[in-house]
Protein backbone atom coordinates (compact mmCIF):
# COMPACT_ATOMS: atom_id res chain seq x y z
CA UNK A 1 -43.36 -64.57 51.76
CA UNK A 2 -40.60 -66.15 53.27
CA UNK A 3 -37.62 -64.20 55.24
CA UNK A 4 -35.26 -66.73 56.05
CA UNK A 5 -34.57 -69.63 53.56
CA UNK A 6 -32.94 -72.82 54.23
CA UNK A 7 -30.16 -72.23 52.26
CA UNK A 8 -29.36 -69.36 54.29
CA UNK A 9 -29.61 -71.38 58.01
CA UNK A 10 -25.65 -71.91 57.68
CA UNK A 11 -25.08 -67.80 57.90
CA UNK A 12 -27.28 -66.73 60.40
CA UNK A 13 -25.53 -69.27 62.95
CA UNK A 14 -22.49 -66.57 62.47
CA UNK A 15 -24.73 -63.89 63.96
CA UNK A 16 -23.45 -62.54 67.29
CA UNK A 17 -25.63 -58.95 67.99
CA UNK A 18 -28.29 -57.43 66.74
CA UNK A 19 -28.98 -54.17 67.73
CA UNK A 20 -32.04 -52.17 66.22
CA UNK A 21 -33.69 -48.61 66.44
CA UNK A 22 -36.39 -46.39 65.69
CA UNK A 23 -37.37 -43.18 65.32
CA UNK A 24 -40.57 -41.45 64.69
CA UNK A 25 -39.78 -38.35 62.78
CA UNK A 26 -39.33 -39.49 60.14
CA UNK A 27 -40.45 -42.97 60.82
CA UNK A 28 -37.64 -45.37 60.26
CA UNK A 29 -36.65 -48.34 61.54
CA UNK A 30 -32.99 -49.60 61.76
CA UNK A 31 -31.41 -52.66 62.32
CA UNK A 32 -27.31 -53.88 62.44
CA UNK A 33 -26.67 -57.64 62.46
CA UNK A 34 -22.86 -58.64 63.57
CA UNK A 35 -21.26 -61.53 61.86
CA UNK A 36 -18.38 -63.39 63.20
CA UNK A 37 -15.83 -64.46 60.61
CA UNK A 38 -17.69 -66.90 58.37
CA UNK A 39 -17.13 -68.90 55.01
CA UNK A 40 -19.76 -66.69 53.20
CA UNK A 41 -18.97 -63.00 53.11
CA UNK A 42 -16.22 -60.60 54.50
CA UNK A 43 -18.84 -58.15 56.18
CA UNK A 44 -18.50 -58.23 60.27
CA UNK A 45 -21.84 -55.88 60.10
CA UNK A 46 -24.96 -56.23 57.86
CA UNK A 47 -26.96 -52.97 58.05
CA UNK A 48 -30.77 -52.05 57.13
CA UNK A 49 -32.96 -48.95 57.21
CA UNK A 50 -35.79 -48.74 56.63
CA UNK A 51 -37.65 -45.13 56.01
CA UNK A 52 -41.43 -44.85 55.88
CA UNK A 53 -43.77 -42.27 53.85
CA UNK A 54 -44.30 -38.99 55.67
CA UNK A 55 -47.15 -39.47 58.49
CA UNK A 56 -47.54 -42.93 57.01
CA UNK A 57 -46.84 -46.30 59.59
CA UNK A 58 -47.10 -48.89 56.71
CA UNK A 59 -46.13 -47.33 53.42
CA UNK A 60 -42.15 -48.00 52.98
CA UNK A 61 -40.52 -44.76 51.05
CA UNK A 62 -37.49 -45.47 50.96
CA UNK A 63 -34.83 -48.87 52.56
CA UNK A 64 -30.90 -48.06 52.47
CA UNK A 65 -28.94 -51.58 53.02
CA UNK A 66 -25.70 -51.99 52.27
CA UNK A 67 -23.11 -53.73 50.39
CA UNK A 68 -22.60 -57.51 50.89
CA UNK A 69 -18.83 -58.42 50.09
CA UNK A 70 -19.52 -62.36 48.78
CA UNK A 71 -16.48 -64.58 49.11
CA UNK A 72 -15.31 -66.38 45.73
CA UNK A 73 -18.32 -69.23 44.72
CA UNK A 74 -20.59 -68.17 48.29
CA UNK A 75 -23.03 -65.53 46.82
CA UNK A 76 -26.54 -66.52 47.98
CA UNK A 77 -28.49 -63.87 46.07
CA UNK A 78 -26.88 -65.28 42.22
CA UNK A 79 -27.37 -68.63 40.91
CA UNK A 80 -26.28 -70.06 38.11
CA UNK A 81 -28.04 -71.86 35.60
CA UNK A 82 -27.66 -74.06 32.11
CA UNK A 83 -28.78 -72.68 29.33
CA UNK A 84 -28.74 -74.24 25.91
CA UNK A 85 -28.53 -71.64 23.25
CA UNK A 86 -29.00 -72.51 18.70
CA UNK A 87 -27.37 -71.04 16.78
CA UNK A 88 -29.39 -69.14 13.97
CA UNK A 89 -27.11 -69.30 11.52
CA UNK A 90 -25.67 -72.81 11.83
CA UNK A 91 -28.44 -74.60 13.90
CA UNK A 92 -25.57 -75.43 16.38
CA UNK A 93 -26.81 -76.24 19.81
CA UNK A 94 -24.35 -74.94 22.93
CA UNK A 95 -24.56 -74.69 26.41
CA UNK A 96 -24.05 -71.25 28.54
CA UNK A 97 -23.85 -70.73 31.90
CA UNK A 98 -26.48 -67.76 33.09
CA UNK A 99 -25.97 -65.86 36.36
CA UNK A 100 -29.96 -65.07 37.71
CA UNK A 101 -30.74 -63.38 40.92
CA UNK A 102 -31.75 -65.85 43.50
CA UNK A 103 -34.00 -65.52 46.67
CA UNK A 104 -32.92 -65.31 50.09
CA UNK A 105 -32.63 -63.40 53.06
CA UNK A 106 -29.89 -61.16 52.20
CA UNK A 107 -31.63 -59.58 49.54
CA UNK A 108 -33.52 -57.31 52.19
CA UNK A 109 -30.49 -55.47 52.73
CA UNK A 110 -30.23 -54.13 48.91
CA UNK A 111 -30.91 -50.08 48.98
CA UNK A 112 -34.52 -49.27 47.57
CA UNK A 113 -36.43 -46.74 46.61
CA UNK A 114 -40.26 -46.50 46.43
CA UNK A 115 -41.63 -45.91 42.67
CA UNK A 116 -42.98 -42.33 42.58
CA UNK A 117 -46.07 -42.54 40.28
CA UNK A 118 -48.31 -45.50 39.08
CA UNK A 119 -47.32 -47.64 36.19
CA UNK A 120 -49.30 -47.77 32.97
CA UNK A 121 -48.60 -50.75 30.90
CA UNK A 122 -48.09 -54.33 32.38
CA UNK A 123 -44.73 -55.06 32.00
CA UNK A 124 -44.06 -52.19 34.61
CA UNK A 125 -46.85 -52.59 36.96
CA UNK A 126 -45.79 -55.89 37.44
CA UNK A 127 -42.09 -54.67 38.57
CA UNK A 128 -44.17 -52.14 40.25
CA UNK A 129 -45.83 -54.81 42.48
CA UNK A 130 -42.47 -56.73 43.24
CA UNK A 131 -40.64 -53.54 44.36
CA UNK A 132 -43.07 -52.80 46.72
CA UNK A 133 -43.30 -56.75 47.96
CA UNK A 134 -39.52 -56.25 48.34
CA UNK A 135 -39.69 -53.11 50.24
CA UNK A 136 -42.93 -54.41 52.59
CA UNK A 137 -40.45 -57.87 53.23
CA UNK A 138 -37.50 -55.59 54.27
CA UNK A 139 -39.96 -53.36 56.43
CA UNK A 140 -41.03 -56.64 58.06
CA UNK A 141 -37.66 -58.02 58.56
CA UNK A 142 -36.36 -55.48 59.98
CA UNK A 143 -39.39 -54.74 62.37
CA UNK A 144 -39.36 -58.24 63.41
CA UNK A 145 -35.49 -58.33 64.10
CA UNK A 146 -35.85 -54.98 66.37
CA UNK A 147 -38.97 -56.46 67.63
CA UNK A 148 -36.75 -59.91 68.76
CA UNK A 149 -33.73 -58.58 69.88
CA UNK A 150 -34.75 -55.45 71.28
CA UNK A 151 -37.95 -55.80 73.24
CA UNK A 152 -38.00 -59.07 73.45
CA UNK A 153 -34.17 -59.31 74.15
CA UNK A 154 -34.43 -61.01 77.77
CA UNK A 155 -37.11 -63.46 77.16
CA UNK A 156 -34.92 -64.85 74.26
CA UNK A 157 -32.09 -64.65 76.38
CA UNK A 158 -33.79 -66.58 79.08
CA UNK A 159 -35.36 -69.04 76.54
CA UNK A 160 -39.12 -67.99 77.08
CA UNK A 161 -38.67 -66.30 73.26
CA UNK A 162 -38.85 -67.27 70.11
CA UNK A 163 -36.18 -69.38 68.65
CA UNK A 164 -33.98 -67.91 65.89
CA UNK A 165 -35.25 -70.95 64.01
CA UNK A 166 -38.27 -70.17 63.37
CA UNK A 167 -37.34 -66.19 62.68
CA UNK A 168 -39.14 -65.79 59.54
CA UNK A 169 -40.97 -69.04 59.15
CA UNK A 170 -38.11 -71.22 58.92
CA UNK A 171 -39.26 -73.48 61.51
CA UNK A 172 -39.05 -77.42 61.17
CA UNK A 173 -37.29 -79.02 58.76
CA UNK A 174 -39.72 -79.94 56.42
CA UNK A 175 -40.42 -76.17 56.43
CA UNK A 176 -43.51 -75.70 58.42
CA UNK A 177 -42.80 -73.32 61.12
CA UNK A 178 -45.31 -72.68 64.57
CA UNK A 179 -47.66 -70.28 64.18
């Protein structure tokens, strides 16, 4: 699973602080990410948090994100695609446009909630499974954002850290990051 896409390089060059928390009781872990005016969204702060299960340092309960105000034609978490569409009755064959959810970065900071009980057919455990892969990649993006900017704030600073680059596995541009 990959944090940071290519086609969302261009909006994390507007980043200018990051500032991250956490607490243990409960266990949560809390991260703000300041934008500078940019071409994408309106936002000047993108917040995450990210509660875990009582007595529990893995299990994500619960993540509360916010709202990201997209500018006119810049949302990175829709895409659009072509759809052709026959009609029953007249064997007519259009074209629609279809708005999908897309991957990328920004979808971490959607609000989330943990399911409470296990699914029984299919069809749900499979939404099942992708909740909680969405929840574990928001738990990981957000420790690994408190994890670079906080304790690791003055060897980034002082270039012995990691590069924002390859935050997330973005690395090179063929995408293979360092290990």
């Amino acid at each position: 699973m990959q944090a940071v896409r290519p086609k969302d390089a261009p909006v994390m060059e507007y980043i200018t602080n990051v500032t991250g928390s956490r607490t243990e009781d409960p266990p949560t872990v809390s991260i703000a990410v300041d934008f500078k005016e940019n071409d994408y969204f309106t936002n000047k702060q993108l917040t995450l948090t990210v509660r875990m299960k009582d007595n529990s340092e893995n299990e994500v309960a619960e993540t509360n994100g916010c709202l990201i105000e997209w500018k006119e034609g810049k949302d990175l978490s829709k895409k659009k695609i072509k759809k052709k569409q026959k009609h029953k009755k007249t064997n007519e064959t259009r074209t629609i446009i279809k708005t999908v959810p897309a991957e990328t970065f920004f979808n971490v900071f959607e609000s989330k909630k943990a399911p409470e009980d296990e699914a029984d057919d299919d069809g749900e455990n499979e939404e099942r499974e992708n909740l909680l892969d969405n929840l574990e990649e928001a738990l990981h993006v957000a420790e690994d954002f408190h994890d670079l900017y906080t304790r690791d704030a003055l060897e980034y600073y002082l270039g012995f850290g990691q590069d924002l680059g390859d935050f997330g596995g973005m690395g090179d541009e063929d995408g293979q990051g360092d290990d």
